[in-house]
Protein backbone atom coordinates (compact mmCIF):
# COMPACT_ATOMS: atom_id res chain seq x y z
CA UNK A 1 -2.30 -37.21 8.48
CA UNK A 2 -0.03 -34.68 7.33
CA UNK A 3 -0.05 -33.70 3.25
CA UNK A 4 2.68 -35.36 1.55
CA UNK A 5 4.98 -32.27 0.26
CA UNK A 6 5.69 -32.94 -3.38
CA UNK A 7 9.77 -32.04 -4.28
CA UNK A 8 10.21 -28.75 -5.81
CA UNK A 9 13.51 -26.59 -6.35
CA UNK A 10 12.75 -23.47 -3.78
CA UNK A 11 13.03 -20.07 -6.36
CA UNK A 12 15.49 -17.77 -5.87
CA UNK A 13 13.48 -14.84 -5.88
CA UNK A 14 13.00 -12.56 -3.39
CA UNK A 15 9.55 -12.79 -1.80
CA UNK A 16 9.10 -8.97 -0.91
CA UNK A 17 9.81 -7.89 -4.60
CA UNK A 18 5.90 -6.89 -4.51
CA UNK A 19 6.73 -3.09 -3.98
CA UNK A 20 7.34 -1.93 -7.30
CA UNK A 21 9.68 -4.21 -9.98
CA UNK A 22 9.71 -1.56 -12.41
CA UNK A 23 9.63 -3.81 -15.75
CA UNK A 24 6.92 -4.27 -18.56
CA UNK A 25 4.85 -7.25 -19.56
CA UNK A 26 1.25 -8.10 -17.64
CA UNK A 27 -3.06 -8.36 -17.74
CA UNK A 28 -5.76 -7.53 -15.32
CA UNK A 29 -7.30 -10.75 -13.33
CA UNK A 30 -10.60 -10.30 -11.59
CA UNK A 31 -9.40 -12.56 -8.37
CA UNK A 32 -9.53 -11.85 -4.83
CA UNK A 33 -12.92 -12.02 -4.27
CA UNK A 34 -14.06 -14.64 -1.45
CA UNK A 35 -15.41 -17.21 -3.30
CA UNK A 36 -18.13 -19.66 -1.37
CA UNK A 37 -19.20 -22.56 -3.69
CA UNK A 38 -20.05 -25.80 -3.33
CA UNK A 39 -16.80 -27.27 -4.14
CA UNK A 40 -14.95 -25.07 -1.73
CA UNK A 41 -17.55 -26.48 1.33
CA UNK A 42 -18.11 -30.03 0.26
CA UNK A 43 -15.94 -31.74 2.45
CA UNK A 44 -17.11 -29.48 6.03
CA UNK A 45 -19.12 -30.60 8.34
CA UNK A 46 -19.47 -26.89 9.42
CA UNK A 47 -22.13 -25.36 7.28
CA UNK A 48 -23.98 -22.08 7.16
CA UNK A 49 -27.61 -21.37 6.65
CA UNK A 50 -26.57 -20.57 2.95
CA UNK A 51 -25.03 -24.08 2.23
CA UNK A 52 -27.69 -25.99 3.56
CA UNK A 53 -31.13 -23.49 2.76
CA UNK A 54 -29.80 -22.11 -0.89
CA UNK A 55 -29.53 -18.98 -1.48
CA UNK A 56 -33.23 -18.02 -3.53
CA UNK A 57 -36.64 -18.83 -1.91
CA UNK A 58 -39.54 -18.69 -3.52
CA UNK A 59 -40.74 -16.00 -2.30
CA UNK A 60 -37.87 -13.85 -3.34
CA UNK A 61 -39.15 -14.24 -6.68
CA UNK A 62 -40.97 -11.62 -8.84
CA UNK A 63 -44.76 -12.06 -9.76
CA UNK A 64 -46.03 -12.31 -13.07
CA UNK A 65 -46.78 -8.53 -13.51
CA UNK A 66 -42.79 -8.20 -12.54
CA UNK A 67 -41.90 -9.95 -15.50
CA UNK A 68 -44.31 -8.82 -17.70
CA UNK A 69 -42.48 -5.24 -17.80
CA UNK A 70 -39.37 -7.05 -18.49
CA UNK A 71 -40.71 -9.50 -21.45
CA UNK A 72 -42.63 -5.65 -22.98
CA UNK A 73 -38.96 -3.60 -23.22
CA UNK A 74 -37.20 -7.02 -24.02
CA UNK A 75 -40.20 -7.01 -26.81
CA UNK A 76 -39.64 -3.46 -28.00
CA UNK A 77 -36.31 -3.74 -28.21
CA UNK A 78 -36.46 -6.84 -30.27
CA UNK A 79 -39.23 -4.81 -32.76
CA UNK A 80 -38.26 -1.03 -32.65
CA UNK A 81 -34.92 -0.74 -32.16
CA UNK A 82 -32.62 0.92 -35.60
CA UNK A 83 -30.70 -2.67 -35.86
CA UNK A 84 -31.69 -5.68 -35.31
CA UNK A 85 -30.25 -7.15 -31.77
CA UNK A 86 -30.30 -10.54 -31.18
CA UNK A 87 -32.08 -12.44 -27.78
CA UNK A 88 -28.63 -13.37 -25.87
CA UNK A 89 -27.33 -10.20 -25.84
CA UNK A 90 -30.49 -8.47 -24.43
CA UNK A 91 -31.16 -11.42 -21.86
CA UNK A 92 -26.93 -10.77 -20.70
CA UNK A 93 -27.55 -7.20 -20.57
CA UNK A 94 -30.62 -7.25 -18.09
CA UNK A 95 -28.46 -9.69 -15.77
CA UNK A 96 -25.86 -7.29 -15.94
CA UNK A 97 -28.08 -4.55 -15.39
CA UNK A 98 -29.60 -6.47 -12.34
CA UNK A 99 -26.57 -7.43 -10.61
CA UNK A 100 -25.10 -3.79 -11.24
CA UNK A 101 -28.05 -2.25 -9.65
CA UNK A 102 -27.16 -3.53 -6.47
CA UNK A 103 -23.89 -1.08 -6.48
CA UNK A 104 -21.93 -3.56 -5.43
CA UNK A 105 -18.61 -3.43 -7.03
CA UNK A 106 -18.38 -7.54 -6.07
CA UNK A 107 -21.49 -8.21 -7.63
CA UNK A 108 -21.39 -9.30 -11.50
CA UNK A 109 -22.68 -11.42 -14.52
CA UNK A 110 -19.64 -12.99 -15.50
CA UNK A 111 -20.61 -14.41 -19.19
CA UNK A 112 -19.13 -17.66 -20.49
CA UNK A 113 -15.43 -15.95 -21.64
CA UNK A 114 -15.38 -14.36 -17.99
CA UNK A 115 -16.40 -17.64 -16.67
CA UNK A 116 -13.33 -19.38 -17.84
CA UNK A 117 -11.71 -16.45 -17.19
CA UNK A 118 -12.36 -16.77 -13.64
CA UNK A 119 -11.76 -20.29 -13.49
CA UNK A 120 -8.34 -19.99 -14.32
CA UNK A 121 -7.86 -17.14 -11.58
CA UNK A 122 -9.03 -20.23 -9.07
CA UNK A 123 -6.80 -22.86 -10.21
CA UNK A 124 -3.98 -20.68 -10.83
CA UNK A 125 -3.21 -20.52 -14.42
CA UNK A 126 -3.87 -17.79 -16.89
CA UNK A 127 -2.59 -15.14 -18.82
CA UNK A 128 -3.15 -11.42 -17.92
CA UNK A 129 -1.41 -8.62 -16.09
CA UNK A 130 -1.94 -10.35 -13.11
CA UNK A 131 -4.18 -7.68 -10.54
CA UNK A 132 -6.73 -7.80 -8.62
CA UNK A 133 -9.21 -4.72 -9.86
CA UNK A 134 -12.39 -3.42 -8.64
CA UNK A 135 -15.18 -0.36 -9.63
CA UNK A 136 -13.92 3.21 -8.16
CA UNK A 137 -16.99 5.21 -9.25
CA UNK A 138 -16.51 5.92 -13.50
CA UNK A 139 -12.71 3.89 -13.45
CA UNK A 140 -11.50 1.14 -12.37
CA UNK A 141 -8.63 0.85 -9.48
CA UNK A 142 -6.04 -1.67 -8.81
CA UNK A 143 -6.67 -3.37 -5.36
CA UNK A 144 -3.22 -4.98 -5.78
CA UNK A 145 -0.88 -6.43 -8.00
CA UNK A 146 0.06 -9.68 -7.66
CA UNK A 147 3.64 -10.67 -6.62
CA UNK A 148 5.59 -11.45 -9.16
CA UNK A 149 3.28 -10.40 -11.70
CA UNK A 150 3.40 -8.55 -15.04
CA UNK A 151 1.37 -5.78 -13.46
CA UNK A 152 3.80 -5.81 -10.41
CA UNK A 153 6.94 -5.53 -13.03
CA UNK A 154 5.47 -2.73 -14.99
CA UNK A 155 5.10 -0.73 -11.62
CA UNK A 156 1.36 -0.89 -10.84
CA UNK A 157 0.51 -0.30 -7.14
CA UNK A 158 -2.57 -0.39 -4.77
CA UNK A 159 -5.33 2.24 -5.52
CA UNK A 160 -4.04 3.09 -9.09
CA UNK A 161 -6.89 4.56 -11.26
CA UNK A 162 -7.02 2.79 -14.30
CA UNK A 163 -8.68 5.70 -16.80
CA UNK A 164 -8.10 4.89 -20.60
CA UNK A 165 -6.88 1.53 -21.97
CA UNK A 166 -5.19 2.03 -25.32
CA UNK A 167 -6.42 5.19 -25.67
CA UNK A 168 -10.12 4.50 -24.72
CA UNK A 169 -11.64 6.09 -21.71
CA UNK A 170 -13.03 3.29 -19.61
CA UNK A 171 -15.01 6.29 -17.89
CA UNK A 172 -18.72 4.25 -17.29
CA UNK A 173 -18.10 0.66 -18.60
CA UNK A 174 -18.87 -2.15 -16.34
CA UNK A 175 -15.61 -3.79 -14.58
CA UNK A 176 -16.36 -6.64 -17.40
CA UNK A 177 -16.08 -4.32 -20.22
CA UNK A 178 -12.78 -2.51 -18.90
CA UNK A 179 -11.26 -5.58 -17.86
CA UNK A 180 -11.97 -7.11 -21.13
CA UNK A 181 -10.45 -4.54 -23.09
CA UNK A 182 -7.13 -5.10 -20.63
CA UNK A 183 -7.26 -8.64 -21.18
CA UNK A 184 -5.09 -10.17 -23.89
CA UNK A 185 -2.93 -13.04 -25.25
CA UNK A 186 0.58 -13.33 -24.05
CA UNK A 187 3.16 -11.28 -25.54
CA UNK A 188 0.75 -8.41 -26.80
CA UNK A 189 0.88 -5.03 -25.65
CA UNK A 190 -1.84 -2.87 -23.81
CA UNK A 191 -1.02 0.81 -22.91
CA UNK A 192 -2.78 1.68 -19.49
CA UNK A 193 -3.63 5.32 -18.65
CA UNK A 194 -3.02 5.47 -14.53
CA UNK A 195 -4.56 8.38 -11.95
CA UNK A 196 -2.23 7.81 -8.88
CA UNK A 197 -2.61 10.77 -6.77
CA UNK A 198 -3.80 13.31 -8.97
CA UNK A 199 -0.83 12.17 -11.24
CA UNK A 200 -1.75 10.96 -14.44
CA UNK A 201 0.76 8.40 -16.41
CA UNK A 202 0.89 6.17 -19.28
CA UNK A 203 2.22 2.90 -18.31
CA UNK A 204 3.16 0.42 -21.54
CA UNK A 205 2.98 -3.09 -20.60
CA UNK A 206 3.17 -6.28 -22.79
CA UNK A 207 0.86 -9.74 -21.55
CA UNK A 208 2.31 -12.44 -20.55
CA UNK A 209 1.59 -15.75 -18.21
CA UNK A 210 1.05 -15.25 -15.00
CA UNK A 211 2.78 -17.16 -12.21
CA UNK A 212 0.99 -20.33 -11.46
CA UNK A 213 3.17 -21.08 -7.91
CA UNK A 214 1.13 -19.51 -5.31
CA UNK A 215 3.85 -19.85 -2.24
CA UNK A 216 7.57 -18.70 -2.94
CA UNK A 217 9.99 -19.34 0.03
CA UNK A 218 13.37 -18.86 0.55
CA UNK A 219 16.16 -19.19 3.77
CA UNK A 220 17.57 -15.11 4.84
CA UNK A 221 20.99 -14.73 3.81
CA UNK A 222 21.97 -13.55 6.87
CA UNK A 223 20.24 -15.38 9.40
CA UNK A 224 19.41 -18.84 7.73
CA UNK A 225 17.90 -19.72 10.86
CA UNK A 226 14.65 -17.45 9.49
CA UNK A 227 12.77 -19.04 6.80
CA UNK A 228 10.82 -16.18 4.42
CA UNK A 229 7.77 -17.51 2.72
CA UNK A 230 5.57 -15.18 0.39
CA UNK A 231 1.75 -16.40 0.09
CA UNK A 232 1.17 -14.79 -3.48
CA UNK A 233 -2.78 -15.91 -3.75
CA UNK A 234 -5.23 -18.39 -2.40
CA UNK A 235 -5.85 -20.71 -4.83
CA UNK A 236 -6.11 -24.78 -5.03
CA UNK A 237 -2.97 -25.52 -4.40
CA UNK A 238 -2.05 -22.85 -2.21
CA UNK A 239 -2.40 -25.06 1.03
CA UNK A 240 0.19 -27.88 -0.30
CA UNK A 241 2.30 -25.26 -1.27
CA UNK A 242 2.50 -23.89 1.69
CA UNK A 243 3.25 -27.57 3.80
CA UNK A 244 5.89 -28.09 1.28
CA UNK A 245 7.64 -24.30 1.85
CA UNK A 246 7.54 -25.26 5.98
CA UNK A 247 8.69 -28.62 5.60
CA UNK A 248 12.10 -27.46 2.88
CA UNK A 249 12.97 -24.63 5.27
CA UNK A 250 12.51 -26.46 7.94
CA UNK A 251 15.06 -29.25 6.86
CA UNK A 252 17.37 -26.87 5.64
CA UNK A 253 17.72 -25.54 9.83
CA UNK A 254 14.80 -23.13 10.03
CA UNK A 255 13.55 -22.03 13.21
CA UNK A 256 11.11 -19.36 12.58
CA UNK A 257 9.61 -17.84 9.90
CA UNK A 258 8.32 -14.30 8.49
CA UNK A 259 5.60 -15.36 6.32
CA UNK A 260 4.36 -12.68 4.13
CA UNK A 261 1.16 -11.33 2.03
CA UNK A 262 1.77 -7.83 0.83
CA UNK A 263 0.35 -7.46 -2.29
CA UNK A 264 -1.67 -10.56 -2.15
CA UNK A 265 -5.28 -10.01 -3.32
CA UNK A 266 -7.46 -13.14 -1.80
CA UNK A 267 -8.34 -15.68 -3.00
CA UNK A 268 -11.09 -18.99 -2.17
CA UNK A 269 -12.04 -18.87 1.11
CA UNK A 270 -11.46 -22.41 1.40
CA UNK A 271 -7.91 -21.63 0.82
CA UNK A 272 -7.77 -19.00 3.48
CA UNK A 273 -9.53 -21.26 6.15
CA UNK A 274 -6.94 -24.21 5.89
CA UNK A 275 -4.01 -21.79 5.57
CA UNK A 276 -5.30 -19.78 9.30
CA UNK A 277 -6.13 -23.71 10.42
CA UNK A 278 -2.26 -24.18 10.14
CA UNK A 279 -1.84 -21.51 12.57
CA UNK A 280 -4.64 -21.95 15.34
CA UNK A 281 -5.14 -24.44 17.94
CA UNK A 282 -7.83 -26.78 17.66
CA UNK A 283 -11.28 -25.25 18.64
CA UNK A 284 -10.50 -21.61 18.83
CA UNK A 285 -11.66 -19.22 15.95
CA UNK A 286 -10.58 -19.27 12.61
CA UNK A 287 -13.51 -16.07 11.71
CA UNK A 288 -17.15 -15.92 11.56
CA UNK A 289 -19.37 -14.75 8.86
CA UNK A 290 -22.39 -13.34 8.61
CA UNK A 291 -25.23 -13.70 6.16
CA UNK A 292 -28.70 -11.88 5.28
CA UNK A 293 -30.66 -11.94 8.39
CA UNK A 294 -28.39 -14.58 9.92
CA UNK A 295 -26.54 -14.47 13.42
CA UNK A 296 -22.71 -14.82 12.60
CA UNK A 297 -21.31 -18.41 12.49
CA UNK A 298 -18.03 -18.82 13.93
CA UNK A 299 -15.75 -21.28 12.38
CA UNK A 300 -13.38 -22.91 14.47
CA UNK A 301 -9.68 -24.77 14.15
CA UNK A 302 -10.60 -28.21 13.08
CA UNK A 303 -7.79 -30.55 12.43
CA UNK A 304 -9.77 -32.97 10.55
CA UNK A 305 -11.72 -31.26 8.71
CA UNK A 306 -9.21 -28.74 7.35
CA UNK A 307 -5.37 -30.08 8.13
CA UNK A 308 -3.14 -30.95 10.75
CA UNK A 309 -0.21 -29.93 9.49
CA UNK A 310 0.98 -26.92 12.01
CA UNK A 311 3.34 -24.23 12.21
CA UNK A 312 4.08 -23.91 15.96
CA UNK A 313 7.44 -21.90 15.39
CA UNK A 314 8.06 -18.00 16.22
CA UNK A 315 6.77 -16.29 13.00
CA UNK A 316 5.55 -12.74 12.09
CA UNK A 317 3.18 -11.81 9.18
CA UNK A 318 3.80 -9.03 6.89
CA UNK A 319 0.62 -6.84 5.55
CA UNK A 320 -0.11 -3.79 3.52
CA UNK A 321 -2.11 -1.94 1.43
CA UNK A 322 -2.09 -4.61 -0.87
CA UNK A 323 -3.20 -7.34 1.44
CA UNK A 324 -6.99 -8.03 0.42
CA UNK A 325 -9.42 -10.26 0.95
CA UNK A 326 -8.78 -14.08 2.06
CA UNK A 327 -5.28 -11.71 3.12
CA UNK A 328 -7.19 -10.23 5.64
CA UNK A 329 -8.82 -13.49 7.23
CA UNK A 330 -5.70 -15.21 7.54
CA UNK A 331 -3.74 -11.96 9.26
CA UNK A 332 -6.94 -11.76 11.57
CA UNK A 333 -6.55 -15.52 12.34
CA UNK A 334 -3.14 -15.17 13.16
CA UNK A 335 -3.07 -12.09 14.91
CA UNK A 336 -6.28 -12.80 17.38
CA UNK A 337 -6.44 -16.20 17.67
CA UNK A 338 -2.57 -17.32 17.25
CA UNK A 339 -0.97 -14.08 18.45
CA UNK A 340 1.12 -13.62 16.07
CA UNK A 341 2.12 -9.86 16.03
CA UNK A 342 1.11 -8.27 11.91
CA UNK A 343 4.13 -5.88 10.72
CA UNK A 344 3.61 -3.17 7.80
CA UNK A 345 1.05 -1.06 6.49
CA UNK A 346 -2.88 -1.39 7.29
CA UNK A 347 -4.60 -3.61 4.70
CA UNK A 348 -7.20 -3.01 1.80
CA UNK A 349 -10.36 -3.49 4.09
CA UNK A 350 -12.37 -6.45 1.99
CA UNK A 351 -14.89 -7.46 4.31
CA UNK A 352 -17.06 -9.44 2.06
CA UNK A 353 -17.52 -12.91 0.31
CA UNK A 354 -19.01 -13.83 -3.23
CA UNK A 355 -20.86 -17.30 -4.14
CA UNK A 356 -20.30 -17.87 -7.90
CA UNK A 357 -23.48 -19.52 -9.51
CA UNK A 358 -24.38 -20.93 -12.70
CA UNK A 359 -26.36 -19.11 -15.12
CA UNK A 360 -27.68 -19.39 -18.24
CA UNK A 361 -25.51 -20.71 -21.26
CA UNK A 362 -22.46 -20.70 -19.77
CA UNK A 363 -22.55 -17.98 -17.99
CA UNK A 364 -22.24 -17.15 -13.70
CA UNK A 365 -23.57 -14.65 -11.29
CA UNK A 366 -20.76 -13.76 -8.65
CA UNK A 367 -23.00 -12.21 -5.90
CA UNK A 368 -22.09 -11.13 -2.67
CA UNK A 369 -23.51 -13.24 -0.47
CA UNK A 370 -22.79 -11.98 3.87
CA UNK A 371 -19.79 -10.42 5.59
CA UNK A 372 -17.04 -12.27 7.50
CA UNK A 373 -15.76 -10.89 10.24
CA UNK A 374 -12.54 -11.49 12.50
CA UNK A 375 -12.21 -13.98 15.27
CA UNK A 376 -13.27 -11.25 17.64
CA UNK A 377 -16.26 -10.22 15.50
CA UNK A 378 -15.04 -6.99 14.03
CA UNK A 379 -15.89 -6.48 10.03
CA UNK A 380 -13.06 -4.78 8.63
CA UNK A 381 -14.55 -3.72 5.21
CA UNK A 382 -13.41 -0.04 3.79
CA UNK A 383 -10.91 0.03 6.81
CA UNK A 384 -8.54 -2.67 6.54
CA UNK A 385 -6.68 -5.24 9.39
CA UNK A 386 -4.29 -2.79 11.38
CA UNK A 387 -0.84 -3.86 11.73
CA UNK A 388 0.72 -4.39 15.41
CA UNK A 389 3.74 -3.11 14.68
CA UNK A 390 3.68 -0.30 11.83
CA UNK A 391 6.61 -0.16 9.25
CA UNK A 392 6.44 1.77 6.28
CA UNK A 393 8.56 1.43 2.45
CA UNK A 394 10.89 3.80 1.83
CA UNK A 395 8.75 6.69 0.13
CA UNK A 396 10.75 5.75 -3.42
CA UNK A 397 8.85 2.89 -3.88
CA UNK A 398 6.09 5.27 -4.94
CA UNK A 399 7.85 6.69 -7.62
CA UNK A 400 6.71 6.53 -11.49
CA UNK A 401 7.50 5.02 -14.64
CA UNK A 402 10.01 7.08 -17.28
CA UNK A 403 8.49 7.16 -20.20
CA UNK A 404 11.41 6.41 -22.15
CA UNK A 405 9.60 7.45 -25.48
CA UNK A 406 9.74 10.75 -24.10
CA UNK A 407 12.35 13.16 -24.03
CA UNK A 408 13.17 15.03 -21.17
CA UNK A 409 16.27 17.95 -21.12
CA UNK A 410 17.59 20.96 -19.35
CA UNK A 411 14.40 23.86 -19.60
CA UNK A 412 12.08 21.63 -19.03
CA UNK A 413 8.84 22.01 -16.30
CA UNK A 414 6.77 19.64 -15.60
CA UNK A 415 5.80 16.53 -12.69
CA UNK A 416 8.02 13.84 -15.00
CA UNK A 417 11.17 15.94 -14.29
CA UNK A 418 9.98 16.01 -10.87
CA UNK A 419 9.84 12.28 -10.77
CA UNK A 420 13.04 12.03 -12.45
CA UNK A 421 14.64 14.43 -9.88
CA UNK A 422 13.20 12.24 -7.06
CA UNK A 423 14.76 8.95 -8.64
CA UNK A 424 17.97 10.24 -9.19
CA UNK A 425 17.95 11.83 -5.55
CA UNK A 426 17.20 8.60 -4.36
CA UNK A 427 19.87 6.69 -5.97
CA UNK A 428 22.51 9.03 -4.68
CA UNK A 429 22.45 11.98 -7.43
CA UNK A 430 22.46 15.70 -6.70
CA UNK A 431 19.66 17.00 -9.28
CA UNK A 432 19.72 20.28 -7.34
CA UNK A 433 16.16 21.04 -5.86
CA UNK A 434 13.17 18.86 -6.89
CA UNK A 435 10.69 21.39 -7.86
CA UNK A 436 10.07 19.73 -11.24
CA UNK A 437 12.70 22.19 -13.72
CA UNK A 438 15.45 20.51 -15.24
CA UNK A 439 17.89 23.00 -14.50
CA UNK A 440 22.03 22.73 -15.39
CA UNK A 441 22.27 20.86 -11.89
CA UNK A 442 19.82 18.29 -13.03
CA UNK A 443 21.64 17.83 -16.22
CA UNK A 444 24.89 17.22 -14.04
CA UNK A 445 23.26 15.07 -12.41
CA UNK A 446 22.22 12.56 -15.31
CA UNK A 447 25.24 12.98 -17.20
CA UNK A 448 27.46 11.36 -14.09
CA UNK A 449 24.57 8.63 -14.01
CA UNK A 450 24.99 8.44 -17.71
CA UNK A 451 28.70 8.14 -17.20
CA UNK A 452 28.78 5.68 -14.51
CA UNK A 453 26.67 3.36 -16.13
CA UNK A 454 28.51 3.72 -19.14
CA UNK A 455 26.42 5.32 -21.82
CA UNK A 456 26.11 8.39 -24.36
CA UNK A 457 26.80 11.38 -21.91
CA UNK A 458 24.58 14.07 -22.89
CA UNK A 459 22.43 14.86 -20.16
CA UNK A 460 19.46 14.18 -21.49
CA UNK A 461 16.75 11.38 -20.25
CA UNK A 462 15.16 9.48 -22.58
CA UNK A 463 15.28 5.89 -24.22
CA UNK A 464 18.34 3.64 -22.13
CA UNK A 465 18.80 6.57 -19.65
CA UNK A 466 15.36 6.12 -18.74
CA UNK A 467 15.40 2.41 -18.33
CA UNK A 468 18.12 2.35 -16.79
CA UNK A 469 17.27 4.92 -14.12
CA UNK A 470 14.02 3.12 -13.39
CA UNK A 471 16.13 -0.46 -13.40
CA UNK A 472 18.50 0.69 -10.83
CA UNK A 473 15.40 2.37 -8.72
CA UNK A 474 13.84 -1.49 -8.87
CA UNK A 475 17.22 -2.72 -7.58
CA UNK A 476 17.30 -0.47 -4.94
CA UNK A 477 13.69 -0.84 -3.65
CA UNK A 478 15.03 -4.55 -3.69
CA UNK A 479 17.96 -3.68 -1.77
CA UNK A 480 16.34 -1.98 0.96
CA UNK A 481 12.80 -3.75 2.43
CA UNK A 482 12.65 -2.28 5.59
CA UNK A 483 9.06 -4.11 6.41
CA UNK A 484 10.78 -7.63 5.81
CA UNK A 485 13.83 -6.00 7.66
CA UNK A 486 12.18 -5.23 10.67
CA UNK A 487 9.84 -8.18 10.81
CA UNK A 488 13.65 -10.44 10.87
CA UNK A 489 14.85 -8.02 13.68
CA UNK A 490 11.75 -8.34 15.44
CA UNK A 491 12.16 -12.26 15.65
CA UNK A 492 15.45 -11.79 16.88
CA UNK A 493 15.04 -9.60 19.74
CA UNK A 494 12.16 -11.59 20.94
CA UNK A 495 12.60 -15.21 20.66
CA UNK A 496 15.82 -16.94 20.85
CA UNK A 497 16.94 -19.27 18.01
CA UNK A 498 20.06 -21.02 18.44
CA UNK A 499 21.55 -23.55 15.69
């Protein structure tokens, strides 16, 4: 029996905003991760050696003399050390220690503030920036904003470097500490030091909420016969959402549908199996995964188990850089078992899947538990889901921030002007050539901006100029999606939708 779709105004928003929205307020969510529990598997009669065995044997345990070289530093500590430490903080740091040892950027102790934390990344409700982050050696990168996103406003994109927060270099914390230190209540500020491509920027961005509606969906203005529906996250709801998006569009005269995860990080893997369930015939592959030891175990399209609510119309999925995780399994459902052709970029390569487990007071141990791999049996980890038909953004979605604290004027050398060269270039200025010196062409060049949009002419960039400039760049980047545009065109040409 189909999922009853609850009533909900459809957003006006435009799904494929993920590129670069080039406003500030956000904080940094730890999501994104496949996340196998309990909860997630209760219901499936399809179980892996890891549901039903455990995950710990005995004999995986140390022996006594093991422990005894743990319980002599814990004791030395506790005696000799300059300060006096107390118990919990030694016992958290030798679980941390453990589950960093590994080198496994997935693998953490999560204590009980990251706990909740992480709880409200799975339901869908927190406050942050709003990105999914992982360990890149000493710093910390950005896997992907998420749509709509504070991070995604103040301009963050995939494989950002995060290096200092507020001023402190993050250079050898854990992804806990650094992500702590990012974290925040809404409406405070947190200035984030970014590495993008040898580039090094300060990006100022203020906390907020993040988006709690998972699937945002909206007709094409010019060809309401396509329906556009942006899967932000995998989460709880994310499977109702989705019914509901199909079944509006569909009423309002839909026939066919770009559905879209560009910038979407992952999710539960739960999630991700009943989404790729709505688009693959009962008994052929969903994915398979693979644990320690373990031949794979291929799940299959199961109608009862996970849905039968189906999408059966022509429909194209977009993917990128940005596409991680419980991304990936669903685009490898689609693609290989469901043939729908993937448009865009190829994806971040997360080939892996965490169980989250109860520890000590409060706290969990996300460990990385086996590998899924596509329909076909290919593990994509470190090289990403590659896209049938290959579209890239126009290469001014890549530009930076203005730092509109900053003053920039005719003399000056450096990669900013460049930047601001490159924007105004892009939105139909002539700043002479873009070599990075603001030269009397360049200062033409922002005084007719200046003029047109009707402030102080001085040619000089700084304060409104720069917001501006960077405002109008966001509406162009808007204005001109030419992965969504393409993916439209393609449905088109190939299948025939007449009212």
């Amino acid at each position: 029996m189909n999922p009853e779709p609850k009533k909900k105004k459809t957003r006006g928003v435009k799904p494929w905003f993920y590129a670069i929205s080039l406003l500030v307020v956000a904080v940094l969510s730890i999501i994104g991760t496949l996340f196998v529990s309990s909860s997630s598997f209760g219901n499936m009669e399809e179980t892996s050696a890891l549901e039903t065995e455990g995950v710990l044997s005995v004999s995986d345990t140390p022996q006594d003399n093991d422990f005894a070289v743990i319980q002599e530093a814990f004791a030395r500590l506790k005696e000799s050390y300059y300060q006096e430490v107390d118990d919990e903080t030694l016992i958290e740091g030798a679980i941390a220690g453990m589950a960093e040892a590994v080198e496994d950027p997935y693998t953490e102790y999560l204590d009980d503030v990251e706990s909740v934390t992480l709880e409200e990344d799975i339901t869908g409700s927190f406050e942050g920036i709003g990105a999914e982050v992982m360990k890149e050696g000493e710093y910390v990168k950005v896997v992907s904003p998420i749509p709509g996103s504070p991070a995604e406003e103040a301009g963050l994109l995939p494989n950002d470097l995060v290096m200092e927060v507020d001023g402190k270099a993050i250079e050898g914390m854990s992804l806990n500490e650094a992500v702590a230190l990012i974290r925040g209540e809404k409406g405070t500020d947190v200035v984030l030091t970014i590495d993008r491509g040898g580039q090094t920027f300060e990006v100022a961005i203020t906390r907020d909420a993040i988006p709690v509606e998972t699937v945002v969906y909206q007709l094409d203005e010019t060809h309401p016969e396509i329906g556009h529906i942006q899967i932000t996250n995998f989460s709880l709801p994310t499977y109702d959402e989705l019914v509901e998006a199909v079944t509006s569009l569909r009423e309002q005269g839909a026939k066919a549908f770009v559905f879209d995860v560009r910038g979407n990080p992952g999710g539960l893997l739960n999630s991700a199996i009943e989404l790729s369930n709505v688009f693959v015939e009962e008994g052929k592959p969903l994915f398979q995964i693979q644990e320690r030891d373990n031949e794979p175990y291929v799940y299959h399209a199961n109608d009862e188990l996970y849905g039968d609510f189906k999408v059966t119309e022509p429909s194209i999925l977009l993917i990128n850089e940005g596409s991680a995780s419980a991304s990936e399994i669903l685009a490898a459902a689609m693609n290989e078992s469901a043939d729908i052709p993937l448009l865009g970029m190829p994806t971040f390569g997360k080939g892996t899947m965490q169980n989250v487990e109860p520890i000590g007071d409060g706290g969990e141990l996300k460990i990385t538990v086996g590998k899924w791999l596509t329909p076909s049996g290919k593990w994509v980890n470190e090289e990403g889901i590659v896209p049938t038909i290959e579209q890239e953004l126009p290469s001014y979605v890549n530009l930076l921030l203005i730092n509109r604290s900053k003053t920039y004027q005719e003399t000056d050398l450096s990669v900013e002007v460049e930047n601001i060269e490159s924007i105004l270039e892009a939105l139909g200025y002539a700043p002479g050539t873009v070599d990075g010196y603001f030269d009397e062409q360049t200062t033409k060049a922002v005084s007719q901006f200046q003029q047109e949009e009707n402030l102080s002419v001085d040619g000089i960039v700084t304060g409104d100029t720069a917001n501006l400039l960077v405002e109008r760049l966001r509406e162009l980047i808007n204005q001109n999606d030419t992965q969504y545009d393409a993916a439209v065109e393609w449905l088109i040409d190939n299948h025939s939708m007449e009212q």
